[in-house]
N, C-alpha and C. Protein backbone atom coordinates (compact mmCIF):
# COMPACT_ATOMS: atom_id res chain seq x y z
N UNK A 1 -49.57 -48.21 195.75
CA UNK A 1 -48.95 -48.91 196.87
C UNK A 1 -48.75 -50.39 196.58
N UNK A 2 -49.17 -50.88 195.46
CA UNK A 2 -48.90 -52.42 195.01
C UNK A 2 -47.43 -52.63 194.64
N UNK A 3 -46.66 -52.05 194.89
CA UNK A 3 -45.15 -52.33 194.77
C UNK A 3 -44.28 -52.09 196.12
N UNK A 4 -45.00 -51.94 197.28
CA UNK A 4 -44.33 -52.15 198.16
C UNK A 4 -43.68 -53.40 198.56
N UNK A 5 -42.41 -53.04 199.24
CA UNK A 5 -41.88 -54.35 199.02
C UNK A 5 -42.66 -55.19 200.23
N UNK A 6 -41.99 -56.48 200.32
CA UNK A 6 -42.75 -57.26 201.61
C UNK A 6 -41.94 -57.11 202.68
N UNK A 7 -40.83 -56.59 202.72
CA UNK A 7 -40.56 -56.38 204.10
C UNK A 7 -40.59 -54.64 205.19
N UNK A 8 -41.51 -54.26 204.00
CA UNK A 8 -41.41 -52.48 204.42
C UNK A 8 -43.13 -52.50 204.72
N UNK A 9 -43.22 -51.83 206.12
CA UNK A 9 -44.77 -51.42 206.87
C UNK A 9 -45.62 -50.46 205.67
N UNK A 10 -46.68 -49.90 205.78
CA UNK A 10 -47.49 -49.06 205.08
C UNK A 10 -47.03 -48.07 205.94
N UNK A 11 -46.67 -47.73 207.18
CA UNK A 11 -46.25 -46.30 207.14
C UNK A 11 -45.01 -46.07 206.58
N UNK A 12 -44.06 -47.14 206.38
CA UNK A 12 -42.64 -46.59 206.28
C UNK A 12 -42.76 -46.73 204.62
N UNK A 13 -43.81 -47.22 204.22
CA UNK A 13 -43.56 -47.46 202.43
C UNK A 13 -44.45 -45.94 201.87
N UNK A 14 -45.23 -45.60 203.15
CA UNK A 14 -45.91 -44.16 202.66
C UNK A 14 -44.86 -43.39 203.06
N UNK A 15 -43.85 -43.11 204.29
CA UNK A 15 -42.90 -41.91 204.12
C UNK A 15 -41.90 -42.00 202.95
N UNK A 16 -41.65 -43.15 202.47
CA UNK A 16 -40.54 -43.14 201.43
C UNK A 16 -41.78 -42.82 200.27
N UNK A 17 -42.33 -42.60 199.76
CA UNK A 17 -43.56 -42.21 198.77
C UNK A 17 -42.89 -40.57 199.05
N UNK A 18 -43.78 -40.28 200.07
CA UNK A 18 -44.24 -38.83 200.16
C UNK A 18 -41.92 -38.32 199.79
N UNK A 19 -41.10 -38.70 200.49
CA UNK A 19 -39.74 -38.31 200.31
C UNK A 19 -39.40 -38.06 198.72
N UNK A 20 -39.61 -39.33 198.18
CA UNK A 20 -39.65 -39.17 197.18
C UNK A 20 -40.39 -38.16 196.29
N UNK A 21 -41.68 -37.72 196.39
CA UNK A 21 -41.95 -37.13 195.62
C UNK A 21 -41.93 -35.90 196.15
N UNK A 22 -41.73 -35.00 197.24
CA UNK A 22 -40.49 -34.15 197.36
C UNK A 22 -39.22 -33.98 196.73
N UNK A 23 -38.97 -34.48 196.56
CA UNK A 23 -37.37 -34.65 195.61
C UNK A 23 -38.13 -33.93 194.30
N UNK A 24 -39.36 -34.42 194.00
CA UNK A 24 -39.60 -33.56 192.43
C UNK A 24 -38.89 -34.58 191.69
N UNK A 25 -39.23 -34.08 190.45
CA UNK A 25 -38.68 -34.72 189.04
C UNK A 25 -37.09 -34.76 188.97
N UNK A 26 -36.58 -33.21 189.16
CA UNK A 26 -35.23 -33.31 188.65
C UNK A 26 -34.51 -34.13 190.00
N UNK A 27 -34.57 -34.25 191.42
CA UNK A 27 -34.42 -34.46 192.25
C UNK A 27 -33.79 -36.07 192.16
N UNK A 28 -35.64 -36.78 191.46
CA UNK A 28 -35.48 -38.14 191.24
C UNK A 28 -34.74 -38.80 190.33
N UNK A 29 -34.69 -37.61 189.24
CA UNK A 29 -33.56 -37.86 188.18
C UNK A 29 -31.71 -37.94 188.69
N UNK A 30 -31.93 -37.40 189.28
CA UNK A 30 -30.81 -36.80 189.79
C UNK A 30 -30.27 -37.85 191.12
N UNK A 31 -31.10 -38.61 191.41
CA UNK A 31 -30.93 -39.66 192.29
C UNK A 31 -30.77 -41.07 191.15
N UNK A 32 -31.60 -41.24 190.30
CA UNK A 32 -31.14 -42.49 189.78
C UNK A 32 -30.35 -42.16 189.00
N UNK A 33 -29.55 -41.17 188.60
CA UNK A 33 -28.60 -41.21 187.77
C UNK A 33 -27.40 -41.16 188.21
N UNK A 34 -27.41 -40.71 189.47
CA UNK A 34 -26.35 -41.30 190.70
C UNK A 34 -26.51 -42.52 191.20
N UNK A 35 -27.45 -43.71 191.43
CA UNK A 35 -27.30 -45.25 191.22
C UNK A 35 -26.78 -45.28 190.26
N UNK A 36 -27.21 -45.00 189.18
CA UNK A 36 -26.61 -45.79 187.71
C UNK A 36 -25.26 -45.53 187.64
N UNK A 37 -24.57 -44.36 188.25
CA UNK A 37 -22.79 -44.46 188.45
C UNK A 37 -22.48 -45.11 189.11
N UNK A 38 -22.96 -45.05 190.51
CA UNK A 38 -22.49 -46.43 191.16
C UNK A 38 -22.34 -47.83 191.13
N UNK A 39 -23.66 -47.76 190.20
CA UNK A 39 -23.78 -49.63 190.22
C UNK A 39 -22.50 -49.68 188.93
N UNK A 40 -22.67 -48.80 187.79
CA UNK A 40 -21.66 -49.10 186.74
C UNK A 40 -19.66 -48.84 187.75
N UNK A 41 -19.67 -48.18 188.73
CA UNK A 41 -18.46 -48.16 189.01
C UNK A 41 -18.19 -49.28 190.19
N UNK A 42 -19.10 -50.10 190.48
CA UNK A 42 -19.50 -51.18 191.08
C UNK A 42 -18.46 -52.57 190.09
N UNK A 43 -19.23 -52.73 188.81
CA UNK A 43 -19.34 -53.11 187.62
C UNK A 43 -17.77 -53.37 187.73
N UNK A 44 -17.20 -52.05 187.46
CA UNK A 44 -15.73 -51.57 187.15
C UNK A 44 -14.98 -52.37 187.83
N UNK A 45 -15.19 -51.47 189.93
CA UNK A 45 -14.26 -51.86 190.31
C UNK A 45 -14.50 -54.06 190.61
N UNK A 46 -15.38 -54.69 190.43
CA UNK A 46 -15.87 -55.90 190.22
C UNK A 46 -14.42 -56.70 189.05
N UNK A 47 -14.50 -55.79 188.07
CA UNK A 47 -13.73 -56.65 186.98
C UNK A 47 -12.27 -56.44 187.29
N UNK A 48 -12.27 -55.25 187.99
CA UNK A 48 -10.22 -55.39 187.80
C UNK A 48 -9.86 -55.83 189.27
N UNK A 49 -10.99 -56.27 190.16
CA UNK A 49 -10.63 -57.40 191.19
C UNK A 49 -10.07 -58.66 190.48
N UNK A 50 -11.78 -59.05 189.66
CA UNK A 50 -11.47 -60.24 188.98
C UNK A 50 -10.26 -60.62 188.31
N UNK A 51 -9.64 -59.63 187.70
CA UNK A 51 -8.61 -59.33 186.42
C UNK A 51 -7.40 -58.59 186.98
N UNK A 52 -6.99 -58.68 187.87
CA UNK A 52 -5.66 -57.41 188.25
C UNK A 52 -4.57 -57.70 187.30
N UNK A 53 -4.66 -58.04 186.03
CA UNK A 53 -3.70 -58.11 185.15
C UNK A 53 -4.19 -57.34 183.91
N UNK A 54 -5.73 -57.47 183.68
CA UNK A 54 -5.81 -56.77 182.21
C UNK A 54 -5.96 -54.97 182.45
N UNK A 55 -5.42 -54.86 181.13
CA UNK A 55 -5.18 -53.15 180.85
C UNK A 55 -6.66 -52.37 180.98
N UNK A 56 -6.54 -50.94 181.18
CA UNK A 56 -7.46 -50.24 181.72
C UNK A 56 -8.50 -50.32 179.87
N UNK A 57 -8.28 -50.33 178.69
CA UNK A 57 -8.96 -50.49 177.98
C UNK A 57 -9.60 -51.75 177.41
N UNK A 58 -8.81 -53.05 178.07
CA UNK A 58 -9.59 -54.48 178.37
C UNK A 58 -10.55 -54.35 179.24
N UNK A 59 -10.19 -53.72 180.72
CA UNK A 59 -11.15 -53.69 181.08
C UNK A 59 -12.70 -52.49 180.84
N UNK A 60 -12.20 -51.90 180.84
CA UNK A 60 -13.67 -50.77 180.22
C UNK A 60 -14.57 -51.52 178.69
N UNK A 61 -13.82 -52.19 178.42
CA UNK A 61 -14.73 -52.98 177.35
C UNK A 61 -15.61 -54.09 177.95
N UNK A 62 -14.74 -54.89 178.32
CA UNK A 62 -15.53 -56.17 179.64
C UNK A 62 -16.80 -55.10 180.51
N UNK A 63 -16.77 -54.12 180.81
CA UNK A 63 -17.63 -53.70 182.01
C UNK A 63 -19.01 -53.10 180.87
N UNK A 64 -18.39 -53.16 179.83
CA UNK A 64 -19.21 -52.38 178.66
C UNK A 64 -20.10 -53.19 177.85
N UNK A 65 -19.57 -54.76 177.94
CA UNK A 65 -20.12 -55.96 176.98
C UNK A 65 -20.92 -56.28 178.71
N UNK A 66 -20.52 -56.36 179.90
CA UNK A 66 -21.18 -56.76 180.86
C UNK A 66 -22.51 -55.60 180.83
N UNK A 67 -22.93 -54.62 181.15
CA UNK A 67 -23.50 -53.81 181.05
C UNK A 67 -24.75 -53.70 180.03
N UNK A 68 -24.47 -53.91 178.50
CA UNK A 68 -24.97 -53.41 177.31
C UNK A 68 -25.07 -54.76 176.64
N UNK A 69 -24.65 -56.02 177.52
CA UNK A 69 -24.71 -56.97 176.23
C UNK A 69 -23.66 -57.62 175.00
N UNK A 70 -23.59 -58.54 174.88
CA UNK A 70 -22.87 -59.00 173.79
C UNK A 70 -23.47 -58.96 172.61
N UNK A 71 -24.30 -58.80 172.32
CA UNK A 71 -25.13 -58.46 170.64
C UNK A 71 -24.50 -56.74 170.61
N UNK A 72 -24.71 -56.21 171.11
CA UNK A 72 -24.39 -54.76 170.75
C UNK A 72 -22.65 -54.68 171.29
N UNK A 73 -22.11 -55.61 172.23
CA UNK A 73 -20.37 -55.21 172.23
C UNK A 73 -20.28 -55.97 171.22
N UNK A 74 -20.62 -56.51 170.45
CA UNK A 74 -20.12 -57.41 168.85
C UNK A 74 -20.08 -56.33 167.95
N UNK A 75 -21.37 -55.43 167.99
CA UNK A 75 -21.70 -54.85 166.58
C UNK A 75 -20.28 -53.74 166.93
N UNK A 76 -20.33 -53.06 168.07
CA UNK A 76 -19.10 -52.25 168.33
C UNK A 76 -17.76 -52.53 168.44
N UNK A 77 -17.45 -53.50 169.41
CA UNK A 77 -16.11 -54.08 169.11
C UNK A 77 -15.89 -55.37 168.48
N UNK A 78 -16.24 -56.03 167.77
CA UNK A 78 -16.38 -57.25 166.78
C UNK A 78 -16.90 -58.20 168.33
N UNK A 79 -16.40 -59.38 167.71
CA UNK A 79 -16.30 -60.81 168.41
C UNK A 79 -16.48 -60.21 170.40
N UNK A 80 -17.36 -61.01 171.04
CA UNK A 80 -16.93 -60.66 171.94
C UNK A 80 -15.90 -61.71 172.80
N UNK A 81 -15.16 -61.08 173.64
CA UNK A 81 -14.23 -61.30 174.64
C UNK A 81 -14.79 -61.68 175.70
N UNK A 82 -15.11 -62.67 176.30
CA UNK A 82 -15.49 -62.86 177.34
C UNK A 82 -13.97 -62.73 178.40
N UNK A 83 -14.37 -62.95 180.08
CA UNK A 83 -13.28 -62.72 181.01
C UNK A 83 -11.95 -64.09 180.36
N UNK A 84 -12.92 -65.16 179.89
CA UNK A 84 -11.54 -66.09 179.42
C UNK A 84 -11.01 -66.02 178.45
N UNK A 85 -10.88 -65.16 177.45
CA UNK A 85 -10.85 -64.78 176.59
C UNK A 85 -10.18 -63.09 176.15
């Protein structure tokens, strides 16, 4: 219970406990791996706000160097590109 947040009671930080671990393993898997699409299509639709001019493979790279880093979008796509760039 040392990771409750500070604005959630001990009963409401024990029903989200007990929910959660109902869900089971594949359940919980299966829940953060549905955040992790969202926040990455979050990501997405974020850059071609920013950008309503660059192409759909400018942008999937930008959301990819945002995401993963510029040390590893270098080793994959050379140099990185930042948005000014």
């Amino acid at each position: 219970m040392d990771m409750m947040p500070r604005d959630t009671t001990d009963e409401a930080w024990a029903e989200q406990i007990r929910g959660l671990r109902s869900l089971g393993v594949a359940g919980r898997a299966a829940m953060t791996f549905d955040l992790s699409d969202n926040v990455r299509q979050i990501v997405l639709d974020g850059v071609r706000h920013r950008h309503p001019d660059w192409d759909e493979t400018r942008i999937r790279r930008e959301v990819f160097r945002l995401v993963y880093g510029d040390p590893l979008y270098n080793e994959v796509f050379g140099r990185s590109r930042t948005c000014d760039g």
